[in-house]
Structure formats: C-alpha cells, structure tokens
PDB file of N, CA and C in Angstrom:
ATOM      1  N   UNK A   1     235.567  11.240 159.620  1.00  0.00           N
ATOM      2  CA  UNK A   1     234.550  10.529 160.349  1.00  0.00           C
ATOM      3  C   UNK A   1     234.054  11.405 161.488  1.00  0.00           C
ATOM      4  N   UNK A   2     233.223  11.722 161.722  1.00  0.00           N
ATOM      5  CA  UNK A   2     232.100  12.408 163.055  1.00  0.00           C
ATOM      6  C   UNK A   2     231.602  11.586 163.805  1.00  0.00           C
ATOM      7  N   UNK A   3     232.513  11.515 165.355  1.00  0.00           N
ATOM      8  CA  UNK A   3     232.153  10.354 165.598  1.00  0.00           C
ATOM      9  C   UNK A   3     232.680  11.564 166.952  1.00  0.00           C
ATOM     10  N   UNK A   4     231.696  11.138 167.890  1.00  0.00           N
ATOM     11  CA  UNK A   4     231.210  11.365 169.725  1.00  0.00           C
ATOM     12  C   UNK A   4     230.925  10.429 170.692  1.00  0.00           C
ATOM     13  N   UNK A   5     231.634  10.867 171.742  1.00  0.00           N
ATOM     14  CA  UNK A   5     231.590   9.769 173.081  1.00  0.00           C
ATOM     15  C   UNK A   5     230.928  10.522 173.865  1.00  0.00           C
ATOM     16  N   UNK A   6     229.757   9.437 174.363  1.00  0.00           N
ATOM     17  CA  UNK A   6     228.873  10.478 175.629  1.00  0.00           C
ATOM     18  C   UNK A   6     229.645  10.511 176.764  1.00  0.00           C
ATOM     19  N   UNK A   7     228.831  11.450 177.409  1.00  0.00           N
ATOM     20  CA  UNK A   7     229.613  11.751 178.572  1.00  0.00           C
ATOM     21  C   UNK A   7     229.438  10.435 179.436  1.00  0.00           C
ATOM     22  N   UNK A   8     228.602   9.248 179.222  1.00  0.00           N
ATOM     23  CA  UNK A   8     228.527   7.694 180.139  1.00  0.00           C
ATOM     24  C   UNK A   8     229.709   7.359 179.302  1.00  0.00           C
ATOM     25  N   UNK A   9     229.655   7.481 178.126  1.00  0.00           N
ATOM     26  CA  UNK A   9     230.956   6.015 178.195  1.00  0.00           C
ATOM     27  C   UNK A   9     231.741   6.371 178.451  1.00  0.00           C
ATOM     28  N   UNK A  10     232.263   8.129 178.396  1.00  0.00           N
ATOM     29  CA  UNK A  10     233.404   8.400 179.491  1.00  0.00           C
ATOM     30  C   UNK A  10     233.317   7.956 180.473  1.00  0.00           C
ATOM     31  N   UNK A  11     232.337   7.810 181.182  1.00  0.00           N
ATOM     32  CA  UNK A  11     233.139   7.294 182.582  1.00  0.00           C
ATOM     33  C   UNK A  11     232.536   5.683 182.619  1.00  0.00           C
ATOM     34  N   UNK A  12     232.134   5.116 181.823  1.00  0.00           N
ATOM     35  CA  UNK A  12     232.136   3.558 181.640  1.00  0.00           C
ATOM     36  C   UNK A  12     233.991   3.411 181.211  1.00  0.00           C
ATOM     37  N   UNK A  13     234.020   3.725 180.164  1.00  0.00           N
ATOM     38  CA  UNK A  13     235.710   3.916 179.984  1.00  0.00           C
ATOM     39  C   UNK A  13     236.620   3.556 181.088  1.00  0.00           C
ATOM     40  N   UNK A  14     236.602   5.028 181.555  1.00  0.00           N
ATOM     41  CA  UNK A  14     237.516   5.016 182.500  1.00  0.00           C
ATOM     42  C   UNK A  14     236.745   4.058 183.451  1.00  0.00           C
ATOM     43  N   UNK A  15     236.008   3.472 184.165  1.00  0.00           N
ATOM     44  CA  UNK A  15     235.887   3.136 185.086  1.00  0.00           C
ATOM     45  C   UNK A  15     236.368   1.379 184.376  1.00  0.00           C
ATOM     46  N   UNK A  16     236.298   0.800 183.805  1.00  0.00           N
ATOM     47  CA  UNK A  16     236.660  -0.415 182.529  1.00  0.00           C
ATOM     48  C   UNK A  16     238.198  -0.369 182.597  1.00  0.00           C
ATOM     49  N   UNK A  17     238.191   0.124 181.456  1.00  0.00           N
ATOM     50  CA  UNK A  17     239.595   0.156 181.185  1.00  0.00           C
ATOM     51  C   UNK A  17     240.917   1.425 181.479  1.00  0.00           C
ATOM     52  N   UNK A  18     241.071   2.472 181.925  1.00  0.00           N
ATOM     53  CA  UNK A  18     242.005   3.348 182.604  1.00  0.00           C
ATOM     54  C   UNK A  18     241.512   4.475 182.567  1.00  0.00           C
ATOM     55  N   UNK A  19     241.637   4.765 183.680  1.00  0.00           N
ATOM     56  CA  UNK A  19     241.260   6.154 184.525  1.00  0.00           C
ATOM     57  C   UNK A  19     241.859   7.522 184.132  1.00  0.00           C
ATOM     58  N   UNK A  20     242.625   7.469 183.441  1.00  0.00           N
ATOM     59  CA  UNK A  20     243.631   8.487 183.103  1.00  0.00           C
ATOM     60  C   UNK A  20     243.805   8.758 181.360  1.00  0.00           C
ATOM     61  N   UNK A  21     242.648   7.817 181.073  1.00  0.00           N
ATOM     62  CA  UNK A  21     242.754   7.972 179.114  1.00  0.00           C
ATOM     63  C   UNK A  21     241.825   9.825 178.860  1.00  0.00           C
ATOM     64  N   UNK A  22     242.461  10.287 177.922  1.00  0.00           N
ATOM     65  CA  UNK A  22     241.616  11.320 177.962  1.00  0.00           C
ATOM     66  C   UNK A  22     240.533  10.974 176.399  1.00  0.00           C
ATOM     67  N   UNK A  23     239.635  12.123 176.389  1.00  0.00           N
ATOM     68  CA  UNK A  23     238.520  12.014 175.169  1.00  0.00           C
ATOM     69  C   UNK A  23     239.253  12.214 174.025  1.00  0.00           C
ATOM     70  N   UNK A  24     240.311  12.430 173.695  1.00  0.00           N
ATOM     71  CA  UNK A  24     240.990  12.454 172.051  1.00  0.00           C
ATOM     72  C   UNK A  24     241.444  11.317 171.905  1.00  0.00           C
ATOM     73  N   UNK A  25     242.423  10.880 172.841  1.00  0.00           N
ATOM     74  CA  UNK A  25     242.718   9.123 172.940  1.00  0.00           C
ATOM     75  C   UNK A  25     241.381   8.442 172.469  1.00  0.00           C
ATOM     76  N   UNK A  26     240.181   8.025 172.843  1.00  0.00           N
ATOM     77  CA  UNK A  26     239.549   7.281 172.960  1.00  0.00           C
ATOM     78  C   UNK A  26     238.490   7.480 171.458  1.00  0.00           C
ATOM     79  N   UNK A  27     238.646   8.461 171.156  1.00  0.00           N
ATOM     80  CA  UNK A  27     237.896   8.678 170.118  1.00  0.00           C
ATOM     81  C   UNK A  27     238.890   8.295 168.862  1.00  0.00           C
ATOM     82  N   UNK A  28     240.099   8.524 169.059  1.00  0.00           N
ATOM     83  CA  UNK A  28     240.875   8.383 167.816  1.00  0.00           C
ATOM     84  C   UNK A  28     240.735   6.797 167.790  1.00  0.00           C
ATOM     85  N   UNK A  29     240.845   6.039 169.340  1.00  0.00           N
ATOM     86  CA  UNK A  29     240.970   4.645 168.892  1.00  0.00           C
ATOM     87  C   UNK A  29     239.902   4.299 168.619  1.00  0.00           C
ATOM     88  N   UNK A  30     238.573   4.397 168.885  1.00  0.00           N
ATOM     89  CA  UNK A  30     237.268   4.019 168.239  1.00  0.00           C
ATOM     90  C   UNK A  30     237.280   4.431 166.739  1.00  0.00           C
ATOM     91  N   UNK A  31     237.657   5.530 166.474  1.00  0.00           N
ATOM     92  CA  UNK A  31     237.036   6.019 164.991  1.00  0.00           C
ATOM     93  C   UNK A  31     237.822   4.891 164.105  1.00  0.00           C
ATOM     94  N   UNK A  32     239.531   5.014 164.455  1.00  0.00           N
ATOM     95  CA  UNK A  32     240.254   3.836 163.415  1.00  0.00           C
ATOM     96  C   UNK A  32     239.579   2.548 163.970  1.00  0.00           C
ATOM     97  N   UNK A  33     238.531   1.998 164.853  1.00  0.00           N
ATOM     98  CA  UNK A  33     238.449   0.811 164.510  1.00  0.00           C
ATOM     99  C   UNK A  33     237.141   0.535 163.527  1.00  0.00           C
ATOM    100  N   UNK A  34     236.520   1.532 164.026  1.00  0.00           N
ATOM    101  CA  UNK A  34     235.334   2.145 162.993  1.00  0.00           C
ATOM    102  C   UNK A  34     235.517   1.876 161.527  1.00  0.00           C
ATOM    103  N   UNK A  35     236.281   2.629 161.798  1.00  0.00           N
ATOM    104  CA  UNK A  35     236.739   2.298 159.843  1.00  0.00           C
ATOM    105  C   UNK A  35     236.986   1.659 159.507  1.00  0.00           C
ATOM    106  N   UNK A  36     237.627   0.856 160.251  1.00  0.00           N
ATOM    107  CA  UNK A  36     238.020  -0.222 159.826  1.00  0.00           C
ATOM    108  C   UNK A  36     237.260  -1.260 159.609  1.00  0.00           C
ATOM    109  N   UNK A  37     235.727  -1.188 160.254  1.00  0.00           N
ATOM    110  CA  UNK A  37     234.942  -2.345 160.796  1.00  0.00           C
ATOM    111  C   UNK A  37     233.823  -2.095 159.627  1.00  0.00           C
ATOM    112  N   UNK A  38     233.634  -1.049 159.205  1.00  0.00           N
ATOM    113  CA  UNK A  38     232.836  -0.013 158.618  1.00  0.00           C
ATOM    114  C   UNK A  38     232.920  -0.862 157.023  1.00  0.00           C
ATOM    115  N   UNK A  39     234.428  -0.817 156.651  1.00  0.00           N
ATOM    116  CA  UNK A  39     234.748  -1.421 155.388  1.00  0.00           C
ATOM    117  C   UNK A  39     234.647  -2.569 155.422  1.00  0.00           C
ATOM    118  N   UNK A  40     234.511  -3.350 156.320  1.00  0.00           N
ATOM    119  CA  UNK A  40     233.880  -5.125 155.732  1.00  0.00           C
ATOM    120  C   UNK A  40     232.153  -5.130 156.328  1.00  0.00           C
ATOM    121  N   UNK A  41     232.056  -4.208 156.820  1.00  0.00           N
ATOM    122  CA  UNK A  41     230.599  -4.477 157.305  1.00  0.00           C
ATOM    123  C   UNK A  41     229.829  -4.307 158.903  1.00  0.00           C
ATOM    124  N   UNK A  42     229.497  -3.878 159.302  1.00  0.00           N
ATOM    125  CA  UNK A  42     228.838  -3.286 160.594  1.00  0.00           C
ATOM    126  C   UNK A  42     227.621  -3.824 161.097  1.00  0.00           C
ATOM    127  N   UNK A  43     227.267  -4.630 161.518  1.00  0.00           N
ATOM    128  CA  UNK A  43     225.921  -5.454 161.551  1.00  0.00           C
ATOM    129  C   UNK A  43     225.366  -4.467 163.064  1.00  0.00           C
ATOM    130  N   UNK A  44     223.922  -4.203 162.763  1.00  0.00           N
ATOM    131  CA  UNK A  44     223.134  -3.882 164.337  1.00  0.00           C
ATOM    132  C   UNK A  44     222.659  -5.352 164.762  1.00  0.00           C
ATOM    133  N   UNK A  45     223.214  -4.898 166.323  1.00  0.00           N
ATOM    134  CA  UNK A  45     222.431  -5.317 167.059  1.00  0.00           C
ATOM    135  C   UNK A  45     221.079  -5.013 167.344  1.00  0.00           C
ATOM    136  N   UNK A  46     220.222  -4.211 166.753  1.00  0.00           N
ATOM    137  CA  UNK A  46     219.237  -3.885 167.222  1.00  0.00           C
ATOM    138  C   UNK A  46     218.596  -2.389 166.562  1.00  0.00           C
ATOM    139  N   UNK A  47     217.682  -2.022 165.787  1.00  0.00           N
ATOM    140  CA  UNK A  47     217.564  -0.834 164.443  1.00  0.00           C
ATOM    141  C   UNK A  47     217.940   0.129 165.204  1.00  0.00           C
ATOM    142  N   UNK A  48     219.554   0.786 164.705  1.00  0.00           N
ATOM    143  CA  UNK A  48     219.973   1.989 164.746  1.00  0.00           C
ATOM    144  C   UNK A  48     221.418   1.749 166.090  1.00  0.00           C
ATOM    145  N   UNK A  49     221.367   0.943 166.531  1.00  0.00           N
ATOM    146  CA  UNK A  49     222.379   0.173 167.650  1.00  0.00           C
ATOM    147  C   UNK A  49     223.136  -0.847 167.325  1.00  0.00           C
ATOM    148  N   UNK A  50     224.907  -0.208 167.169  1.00  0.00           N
ATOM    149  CA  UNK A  50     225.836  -1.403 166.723  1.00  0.00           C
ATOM    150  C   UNK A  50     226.975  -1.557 167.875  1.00  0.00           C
ATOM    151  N   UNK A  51     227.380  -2.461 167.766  1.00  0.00           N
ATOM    152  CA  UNK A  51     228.568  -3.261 168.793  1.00  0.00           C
ATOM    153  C   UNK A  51     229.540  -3.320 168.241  1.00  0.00           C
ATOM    154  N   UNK A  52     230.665  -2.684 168.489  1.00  0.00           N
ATOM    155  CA  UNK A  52     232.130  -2.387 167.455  1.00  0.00           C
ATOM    156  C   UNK A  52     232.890  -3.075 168.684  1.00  0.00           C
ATOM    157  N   UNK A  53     233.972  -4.104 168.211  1.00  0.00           N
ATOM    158  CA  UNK A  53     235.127  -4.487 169.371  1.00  0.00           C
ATOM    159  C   UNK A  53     236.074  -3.290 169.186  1.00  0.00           C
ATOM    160  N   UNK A  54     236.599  -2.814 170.487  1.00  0.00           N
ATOM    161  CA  UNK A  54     237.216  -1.685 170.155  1.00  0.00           C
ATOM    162  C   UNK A  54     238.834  -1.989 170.570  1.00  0.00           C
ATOM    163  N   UNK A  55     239.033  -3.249 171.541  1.00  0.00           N
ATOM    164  CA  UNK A  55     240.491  -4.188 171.746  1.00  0.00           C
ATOM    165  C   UNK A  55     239.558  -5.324 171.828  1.00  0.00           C
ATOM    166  N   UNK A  56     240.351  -6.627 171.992  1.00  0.00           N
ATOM    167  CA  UNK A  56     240.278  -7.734 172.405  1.00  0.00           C
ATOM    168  C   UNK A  56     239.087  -7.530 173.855  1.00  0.00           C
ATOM    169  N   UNK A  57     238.134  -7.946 173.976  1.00  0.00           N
ATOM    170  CA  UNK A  57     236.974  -8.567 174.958  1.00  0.00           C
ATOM    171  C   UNK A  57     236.442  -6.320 175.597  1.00  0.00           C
ATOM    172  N   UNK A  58     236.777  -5.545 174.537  1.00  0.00           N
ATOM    173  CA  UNK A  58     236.354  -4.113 175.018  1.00  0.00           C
ATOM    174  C   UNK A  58     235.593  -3.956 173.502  1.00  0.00           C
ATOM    175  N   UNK A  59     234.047  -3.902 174.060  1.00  0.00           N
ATOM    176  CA  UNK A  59     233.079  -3.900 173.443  1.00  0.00           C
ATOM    177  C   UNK A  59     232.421  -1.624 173.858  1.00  0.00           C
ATOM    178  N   UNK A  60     232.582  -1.420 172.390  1.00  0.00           N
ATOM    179  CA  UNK A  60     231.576   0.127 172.272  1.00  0.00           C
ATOM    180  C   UNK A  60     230.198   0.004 171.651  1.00  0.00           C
ATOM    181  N   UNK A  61     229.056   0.446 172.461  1.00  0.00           N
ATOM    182  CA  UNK A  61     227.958   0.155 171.936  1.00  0.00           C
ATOM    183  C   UNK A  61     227.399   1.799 171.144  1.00  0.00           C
ATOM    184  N   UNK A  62     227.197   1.485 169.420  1.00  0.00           N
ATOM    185  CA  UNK A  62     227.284   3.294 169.003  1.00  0.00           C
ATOM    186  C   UNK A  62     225.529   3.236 168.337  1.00  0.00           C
ATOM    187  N   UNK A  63     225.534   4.365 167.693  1.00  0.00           N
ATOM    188  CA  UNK A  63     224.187   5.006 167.002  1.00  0.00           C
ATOM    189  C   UNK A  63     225.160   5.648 166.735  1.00  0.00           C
ATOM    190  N   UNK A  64     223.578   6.303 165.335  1.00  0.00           N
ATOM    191  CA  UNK A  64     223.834   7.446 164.872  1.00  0.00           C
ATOM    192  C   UNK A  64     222.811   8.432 165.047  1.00  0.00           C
ATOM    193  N   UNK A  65     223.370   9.790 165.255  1.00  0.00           N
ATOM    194  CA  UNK A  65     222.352  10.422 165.848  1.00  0.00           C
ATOM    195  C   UNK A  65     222.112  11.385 164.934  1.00  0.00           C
ATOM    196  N   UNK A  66     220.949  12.177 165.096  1.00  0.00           N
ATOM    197  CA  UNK A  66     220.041  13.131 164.056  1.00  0.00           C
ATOM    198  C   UNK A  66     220.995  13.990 162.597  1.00  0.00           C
ATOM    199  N   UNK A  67     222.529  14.411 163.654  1.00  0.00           N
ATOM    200  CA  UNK A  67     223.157  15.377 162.975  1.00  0.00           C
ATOM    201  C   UNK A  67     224.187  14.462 162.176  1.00  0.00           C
ATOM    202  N   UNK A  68     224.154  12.763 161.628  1.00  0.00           N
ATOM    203  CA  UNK A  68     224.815  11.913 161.218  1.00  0.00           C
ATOM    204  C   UNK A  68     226.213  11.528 161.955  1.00  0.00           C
ATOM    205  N   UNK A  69     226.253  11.774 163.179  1.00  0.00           N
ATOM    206  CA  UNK A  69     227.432  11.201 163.670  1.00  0.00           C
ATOM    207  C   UNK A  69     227.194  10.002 164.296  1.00  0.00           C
ATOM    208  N   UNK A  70     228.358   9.272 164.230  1.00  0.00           N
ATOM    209  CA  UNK A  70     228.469   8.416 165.174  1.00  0.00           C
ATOM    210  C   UNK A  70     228.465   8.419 166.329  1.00  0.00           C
ATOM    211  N   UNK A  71     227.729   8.013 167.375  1.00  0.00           N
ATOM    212  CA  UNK A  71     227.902   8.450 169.330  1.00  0.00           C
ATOM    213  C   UNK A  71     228.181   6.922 169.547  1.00  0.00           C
ATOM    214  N   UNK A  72     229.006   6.933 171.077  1.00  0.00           N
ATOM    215  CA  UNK A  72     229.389   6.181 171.369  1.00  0.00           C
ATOM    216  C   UNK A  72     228.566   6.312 172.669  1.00  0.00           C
ATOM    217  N   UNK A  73     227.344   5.451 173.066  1.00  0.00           N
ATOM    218  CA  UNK A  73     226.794   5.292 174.065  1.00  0.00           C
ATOM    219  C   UNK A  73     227.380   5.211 175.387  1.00  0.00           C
ATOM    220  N   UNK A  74     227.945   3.695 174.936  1.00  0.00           N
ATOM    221  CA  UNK A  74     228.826   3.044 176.440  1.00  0.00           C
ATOM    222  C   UNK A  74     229.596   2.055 176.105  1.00  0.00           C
ATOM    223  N   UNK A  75     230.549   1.513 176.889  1.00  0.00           N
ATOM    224  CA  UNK A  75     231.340   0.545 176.545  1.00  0.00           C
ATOM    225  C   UNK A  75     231.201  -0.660 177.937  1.00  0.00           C
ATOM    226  N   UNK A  76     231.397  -1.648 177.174  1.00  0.00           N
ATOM    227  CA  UNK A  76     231.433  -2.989 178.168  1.00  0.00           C
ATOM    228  C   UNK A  76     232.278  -3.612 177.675  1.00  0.00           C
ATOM    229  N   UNK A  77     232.423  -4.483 178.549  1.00  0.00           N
ATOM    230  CA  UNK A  77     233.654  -5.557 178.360  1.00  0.00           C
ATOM    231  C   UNK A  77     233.225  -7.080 178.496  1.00  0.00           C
ATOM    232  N   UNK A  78     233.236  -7.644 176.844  1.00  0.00           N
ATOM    233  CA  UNK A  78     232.838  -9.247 176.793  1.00  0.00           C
ATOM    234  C   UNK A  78     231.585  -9.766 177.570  1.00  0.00           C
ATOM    235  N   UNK A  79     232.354 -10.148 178.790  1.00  0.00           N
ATOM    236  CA  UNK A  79     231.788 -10.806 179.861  1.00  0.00           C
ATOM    237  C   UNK A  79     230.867 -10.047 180.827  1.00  0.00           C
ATOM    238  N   UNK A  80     230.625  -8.811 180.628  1.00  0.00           N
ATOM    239  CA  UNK A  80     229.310  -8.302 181.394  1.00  0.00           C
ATOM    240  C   UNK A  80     228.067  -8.158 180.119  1.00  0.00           C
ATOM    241  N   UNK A  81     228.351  -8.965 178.922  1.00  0.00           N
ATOM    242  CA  UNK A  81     227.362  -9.164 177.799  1.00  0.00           C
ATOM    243  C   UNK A  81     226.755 -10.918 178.118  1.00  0.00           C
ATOM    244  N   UNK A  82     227.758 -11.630 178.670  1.00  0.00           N
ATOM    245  CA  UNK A  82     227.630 -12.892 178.205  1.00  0.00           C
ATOM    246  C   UNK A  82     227.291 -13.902 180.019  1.00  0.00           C
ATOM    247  N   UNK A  83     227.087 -13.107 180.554  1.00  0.00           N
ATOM    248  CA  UNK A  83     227.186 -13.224 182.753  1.00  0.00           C
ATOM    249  C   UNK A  83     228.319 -13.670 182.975  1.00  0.00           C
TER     250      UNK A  83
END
C-alpha cells in the first residue's frame, strides 16, 4: 500500500492524540486500517475525499494523489466534526 501523511496531519496528530508518536508508527496504523476498511468498502465524503476511523472517535481525512497514493491530509477527532 502507498500511503503518505502530510506534514499537517503530523502535527494535527501529535497535537490530538500524542506528541511523541513518530511517522512510521502512524502510517503503519493508518495503512492496516486502510486495508482493512478498503476490503468492505470506502465511501467519499466528497469526489476524491474519504474519512477512515483510524481508533475509536480518531477520524483521518485521505485522497489520492496524482502518483496513486494514498495522503493523509489531517486528522480530527469525532467531536470537532459533529460541534
């Protein structure tokens, strides 16, 4: 899987959920949920923009970009989607 975290959701990340995760951590746990999410189905939010839960109420917002990877825009959490 080819899959990239911008340099925002690094620090949406860390600033969210822990300060001290590095970029191999965070990509390994996105990609396995990816796949996982990938095989029953991936719905956009919006043409070319999907919303993967990546734990319980930790939302990654991805695309795919020119060279077919997956990017990981930014991440939010639940309740800064819902006020």
């Amino acid at each position: 899987m080819r899959l990239k975290i911008s340099d925002h959701a690094m620090i949406r990340y860390r600033e969210r959920i822990s300060g001290k995760t590095d970029y191999k951590q965070i990509k390994k746990q996105v990609a396995g949920k990816l796949q996982s999410q990938l095989r029953i189905g991936l719905d956009a939010i919006s043409p070319g923009c999907f919303l993967l839960e990546v734990f319980p109420d930790m939302l990654a917002v991805l695309t795919i970009d020119t060279g077919g990877y997956w990017v990981v825009l930014t991440f939010y959490r639940g309740d800064e989607l819902t006020g």
